[in-house]
C-alpha atoms as a PDB file:
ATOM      1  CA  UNK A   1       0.000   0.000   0.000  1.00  0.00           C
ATOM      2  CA  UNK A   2       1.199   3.377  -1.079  1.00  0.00           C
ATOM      3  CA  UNK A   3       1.713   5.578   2.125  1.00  0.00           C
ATOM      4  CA  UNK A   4       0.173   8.704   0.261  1.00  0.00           C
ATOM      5  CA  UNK A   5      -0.779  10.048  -3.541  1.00  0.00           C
ATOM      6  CA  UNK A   6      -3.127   7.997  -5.483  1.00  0.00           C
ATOM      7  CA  UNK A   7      -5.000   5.085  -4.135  1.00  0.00           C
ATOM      8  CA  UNK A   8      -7.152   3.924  -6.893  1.00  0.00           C
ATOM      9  CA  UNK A   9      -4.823   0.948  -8.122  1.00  0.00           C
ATOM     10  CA  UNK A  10      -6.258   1.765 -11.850  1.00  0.00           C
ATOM     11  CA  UNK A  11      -5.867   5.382 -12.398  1.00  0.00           C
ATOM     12  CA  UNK A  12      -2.453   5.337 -10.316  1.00  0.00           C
ATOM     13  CA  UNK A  13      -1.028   3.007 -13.074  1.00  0.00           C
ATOM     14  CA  UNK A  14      -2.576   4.585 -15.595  1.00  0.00           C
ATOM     15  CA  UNK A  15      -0.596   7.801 -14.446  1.00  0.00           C
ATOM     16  CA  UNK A  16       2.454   6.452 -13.837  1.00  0.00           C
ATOM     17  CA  UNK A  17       2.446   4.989 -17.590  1.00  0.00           C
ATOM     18  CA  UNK A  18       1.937   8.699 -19.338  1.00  0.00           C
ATOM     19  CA  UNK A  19       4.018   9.632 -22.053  1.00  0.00           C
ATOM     20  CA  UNK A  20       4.543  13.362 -23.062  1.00  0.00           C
ATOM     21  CA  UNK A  21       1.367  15.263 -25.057  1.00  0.00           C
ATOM     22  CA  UNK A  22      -0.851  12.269 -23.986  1.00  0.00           C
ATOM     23  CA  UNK A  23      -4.290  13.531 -22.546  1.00  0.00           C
ATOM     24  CA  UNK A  24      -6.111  12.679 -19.888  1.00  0.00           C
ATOM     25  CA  UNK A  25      -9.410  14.280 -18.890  1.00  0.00           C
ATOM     26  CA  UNK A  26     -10.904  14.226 -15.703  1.00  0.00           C
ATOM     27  CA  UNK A  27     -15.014  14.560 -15.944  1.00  0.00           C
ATOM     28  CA  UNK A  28     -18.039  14.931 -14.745  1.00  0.00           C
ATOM     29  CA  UNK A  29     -20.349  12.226 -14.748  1.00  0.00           C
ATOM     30  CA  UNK A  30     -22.311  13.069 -18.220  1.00  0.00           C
ATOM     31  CA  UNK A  31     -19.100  13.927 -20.370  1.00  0.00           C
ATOM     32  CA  UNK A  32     -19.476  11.402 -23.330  1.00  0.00           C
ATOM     33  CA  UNK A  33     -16.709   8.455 -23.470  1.00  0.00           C
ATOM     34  CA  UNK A  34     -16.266   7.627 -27.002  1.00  0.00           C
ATOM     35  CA  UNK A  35     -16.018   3.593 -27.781  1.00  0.00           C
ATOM     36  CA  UNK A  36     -11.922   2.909 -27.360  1.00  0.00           C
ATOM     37  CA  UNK A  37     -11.419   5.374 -24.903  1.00  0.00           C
ATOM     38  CA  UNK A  38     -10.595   3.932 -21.322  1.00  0.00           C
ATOM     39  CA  UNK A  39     -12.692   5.151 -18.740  1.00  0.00           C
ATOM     40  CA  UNK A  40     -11.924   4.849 -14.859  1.00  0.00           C
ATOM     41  CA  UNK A  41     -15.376   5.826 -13.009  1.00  0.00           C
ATOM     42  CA  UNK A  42     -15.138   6.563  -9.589  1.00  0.00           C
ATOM     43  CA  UNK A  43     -18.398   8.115  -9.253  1.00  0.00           C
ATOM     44  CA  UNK A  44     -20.888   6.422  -6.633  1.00  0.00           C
ATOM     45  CA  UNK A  45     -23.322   9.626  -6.144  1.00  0.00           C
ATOM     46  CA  UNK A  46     -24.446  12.829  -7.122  1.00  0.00           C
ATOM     47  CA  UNK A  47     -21.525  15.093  -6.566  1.00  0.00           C
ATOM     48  CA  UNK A  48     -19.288  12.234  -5.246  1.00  0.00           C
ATOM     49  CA  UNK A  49     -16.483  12.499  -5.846  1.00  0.00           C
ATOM     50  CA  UNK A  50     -16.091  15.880  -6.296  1.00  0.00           C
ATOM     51  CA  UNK A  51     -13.727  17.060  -9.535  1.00  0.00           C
ATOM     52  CA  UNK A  52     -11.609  19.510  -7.740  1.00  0.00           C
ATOM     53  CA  UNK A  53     -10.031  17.153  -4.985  1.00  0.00           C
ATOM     54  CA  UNK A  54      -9.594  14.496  -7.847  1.00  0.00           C
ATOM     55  CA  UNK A  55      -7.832  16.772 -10.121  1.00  0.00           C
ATOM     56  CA  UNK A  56      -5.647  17.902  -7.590  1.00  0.00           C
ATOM     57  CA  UNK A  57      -5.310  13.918  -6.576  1.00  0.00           C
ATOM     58  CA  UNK A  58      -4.000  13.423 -10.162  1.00  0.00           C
ATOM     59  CA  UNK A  59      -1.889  16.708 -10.502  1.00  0.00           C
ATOM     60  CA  UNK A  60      -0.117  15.585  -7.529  1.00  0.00           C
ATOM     61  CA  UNK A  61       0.909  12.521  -9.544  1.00  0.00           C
ATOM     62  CA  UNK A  62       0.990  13.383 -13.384  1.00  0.00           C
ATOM     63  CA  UNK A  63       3.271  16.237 -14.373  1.00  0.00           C
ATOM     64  CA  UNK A  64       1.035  18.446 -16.447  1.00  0.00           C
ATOM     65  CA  UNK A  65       2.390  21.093 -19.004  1.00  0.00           C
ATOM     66  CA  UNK A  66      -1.090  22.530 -20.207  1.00  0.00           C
ATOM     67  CA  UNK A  67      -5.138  21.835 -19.665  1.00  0.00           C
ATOM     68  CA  UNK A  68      -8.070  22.714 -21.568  1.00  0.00           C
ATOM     69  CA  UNK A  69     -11.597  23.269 -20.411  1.00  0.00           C
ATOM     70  CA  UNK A  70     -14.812  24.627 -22.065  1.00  0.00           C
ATOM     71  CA  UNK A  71     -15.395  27.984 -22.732  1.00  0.00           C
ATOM     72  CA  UNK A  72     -19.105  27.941 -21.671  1.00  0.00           C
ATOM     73  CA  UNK A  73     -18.369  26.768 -17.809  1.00  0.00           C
ATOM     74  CA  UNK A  74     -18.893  29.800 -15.728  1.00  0.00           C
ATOM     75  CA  UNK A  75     -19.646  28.158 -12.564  1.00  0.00           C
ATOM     76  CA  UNK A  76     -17.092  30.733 -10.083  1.00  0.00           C
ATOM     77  CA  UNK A  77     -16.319  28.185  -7.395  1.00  0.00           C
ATOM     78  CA  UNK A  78     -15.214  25.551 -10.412  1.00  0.00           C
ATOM     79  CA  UNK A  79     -13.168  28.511 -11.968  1.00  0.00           C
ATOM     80  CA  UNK A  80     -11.405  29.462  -9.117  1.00  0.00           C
ATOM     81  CA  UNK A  81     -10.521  26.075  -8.102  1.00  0.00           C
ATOM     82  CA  UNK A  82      -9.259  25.272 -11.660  1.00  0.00           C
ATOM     83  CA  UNK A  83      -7.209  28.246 -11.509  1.00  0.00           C
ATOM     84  CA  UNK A  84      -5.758  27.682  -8.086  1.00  0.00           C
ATOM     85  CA  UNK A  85      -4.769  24.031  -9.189  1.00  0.00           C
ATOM     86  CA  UNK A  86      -3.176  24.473 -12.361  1.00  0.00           C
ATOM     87  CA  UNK A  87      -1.322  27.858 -11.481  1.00  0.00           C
ATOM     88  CA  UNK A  88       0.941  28.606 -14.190  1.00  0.00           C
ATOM     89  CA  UNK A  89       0.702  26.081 -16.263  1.00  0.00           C
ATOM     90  CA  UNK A  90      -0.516  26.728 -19.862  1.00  0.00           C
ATOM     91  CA  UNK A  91      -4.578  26.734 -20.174  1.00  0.00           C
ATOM     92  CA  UNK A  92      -7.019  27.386 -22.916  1.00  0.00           C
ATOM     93  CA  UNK A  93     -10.509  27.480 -23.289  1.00  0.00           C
ATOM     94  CA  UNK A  94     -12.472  26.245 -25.681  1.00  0.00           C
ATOM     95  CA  UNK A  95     -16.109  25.356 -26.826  1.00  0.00           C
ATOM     96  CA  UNK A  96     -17.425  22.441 -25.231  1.00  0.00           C
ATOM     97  CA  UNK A  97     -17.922  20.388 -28.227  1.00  0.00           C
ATOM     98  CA  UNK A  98     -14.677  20.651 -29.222  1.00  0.00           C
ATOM     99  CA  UNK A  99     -13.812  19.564 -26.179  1.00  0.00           C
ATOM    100  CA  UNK A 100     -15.915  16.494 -26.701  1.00  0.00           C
ATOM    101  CA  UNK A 101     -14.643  15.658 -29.792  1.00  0.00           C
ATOM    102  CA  UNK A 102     -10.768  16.130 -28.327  1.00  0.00           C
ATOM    103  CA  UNK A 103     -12.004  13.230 -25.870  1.00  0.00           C
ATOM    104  CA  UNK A 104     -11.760  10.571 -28.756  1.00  0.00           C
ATOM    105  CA  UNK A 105      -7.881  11.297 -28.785  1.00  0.00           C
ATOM    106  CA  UNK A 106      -7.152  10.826 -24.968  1.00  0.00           C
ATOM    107  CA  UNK A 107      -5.633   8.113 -23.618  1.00  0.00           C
ATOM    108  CA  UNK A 108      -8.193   7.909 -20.214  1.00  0.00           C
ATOM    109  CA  UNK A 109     -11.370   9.613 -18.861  1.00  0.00           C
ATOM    110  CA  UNK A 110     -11.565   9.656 -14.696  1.00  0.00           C
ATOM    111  CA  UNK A 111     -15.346  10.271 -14.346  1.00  0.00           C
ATOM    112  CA  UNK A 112     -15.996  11.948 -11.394  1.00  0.00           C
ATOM    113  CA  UNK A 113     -19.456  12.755  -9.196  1.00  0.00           C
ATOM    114  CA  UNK A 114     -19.306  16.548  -9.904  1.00  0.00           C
ATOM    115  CA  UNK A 115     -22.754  17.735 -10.800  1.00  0.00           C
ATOM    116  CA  UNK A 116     -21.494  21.260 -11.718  1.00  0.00           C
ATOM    117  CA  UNK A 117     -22.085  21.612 -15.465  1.00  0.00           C
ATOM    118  CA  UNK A 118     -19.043  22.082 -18.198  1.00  0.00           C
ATOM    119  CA  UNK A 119     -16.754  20.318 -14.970  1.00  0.00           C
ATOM    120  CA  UNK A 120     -13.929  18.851 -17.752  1.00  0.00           C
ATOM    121  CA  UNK A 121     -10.775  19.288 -17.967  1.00  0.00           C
ATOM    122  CA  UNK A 122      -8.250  18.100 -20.384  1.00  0.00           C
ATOM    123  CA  UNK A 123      -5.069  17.880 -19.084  1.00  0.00           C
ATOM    124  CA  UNK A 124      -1.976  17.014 -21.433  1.00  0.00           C
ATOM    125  CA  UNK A 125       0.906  15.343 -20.093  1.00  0.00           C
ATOM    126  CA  UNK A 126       4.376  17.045 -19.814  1.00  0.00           C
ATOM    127  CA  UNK A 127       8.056  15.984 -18.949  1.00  0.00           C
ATOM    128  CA  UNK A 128      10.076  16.754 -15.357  1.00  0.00           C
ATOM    129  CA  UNK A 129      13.008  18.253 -17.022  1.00  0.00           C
END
């Protein structure tokens, strides 16, 4: 058993196997998963788990050089914790079915509870040098 970081046995391999510019998105529980694309639920209710302490679960884990989220969320709480998370890492917004259609082309999906709407994120995978 790890002492801290990641539990979940399936999305803490899945992490530790990233390669630079793959994606990984981390959900709410309605985002589409297209056919092909792993998906590692860990939803078991409404809001539960929440996206923010999942993302910041994985960012402690992954090293991240950019994210993406849709342009239409405008939830502040969701905003601000985005922001706080990523910090100065590259981000770009963009409309959310473009985002969709950029899920196709990641490598995993962690669905999470959140019942906030437009609560995706797309983060791409970067290098520790």
């Amino acid at each position: 058993m790890r002492a801290d970081g990641l539990w979940h046995p399936r999305l803490a391999g899945l992490v530790a196997g990233f390669g630079h510019t793959q994606t990984l998105v981390v959900a709410d529980p309605g985002l589409p998963v297209p056919t092909g694309v792993e998906c590692v639920d860990l939803v078991w209710a409404r809001n539960e788990p929440r996206m923010l302490p999942v993302l910041a679960a994985v960012l402690g884990e992954l090293v991240v050089e950019s994210a993406t989220w849709a342009s239409e969320a405008d939830d502040p709480g969701l905003l601000a914790g985005l922001e706080r998370l990523l910090g100065a890492r590259t981000t770009d917004r963009i409309p959310h079915d473009e985002l969709k259609r950029r899920v196709a082309g990641a490598r995993a999906v962690v669905r999470t509870g959140e019942a906030t709407p437009y609560a995706n994120v797309i983060l791409t995978a970067g290098v520790p040098f």
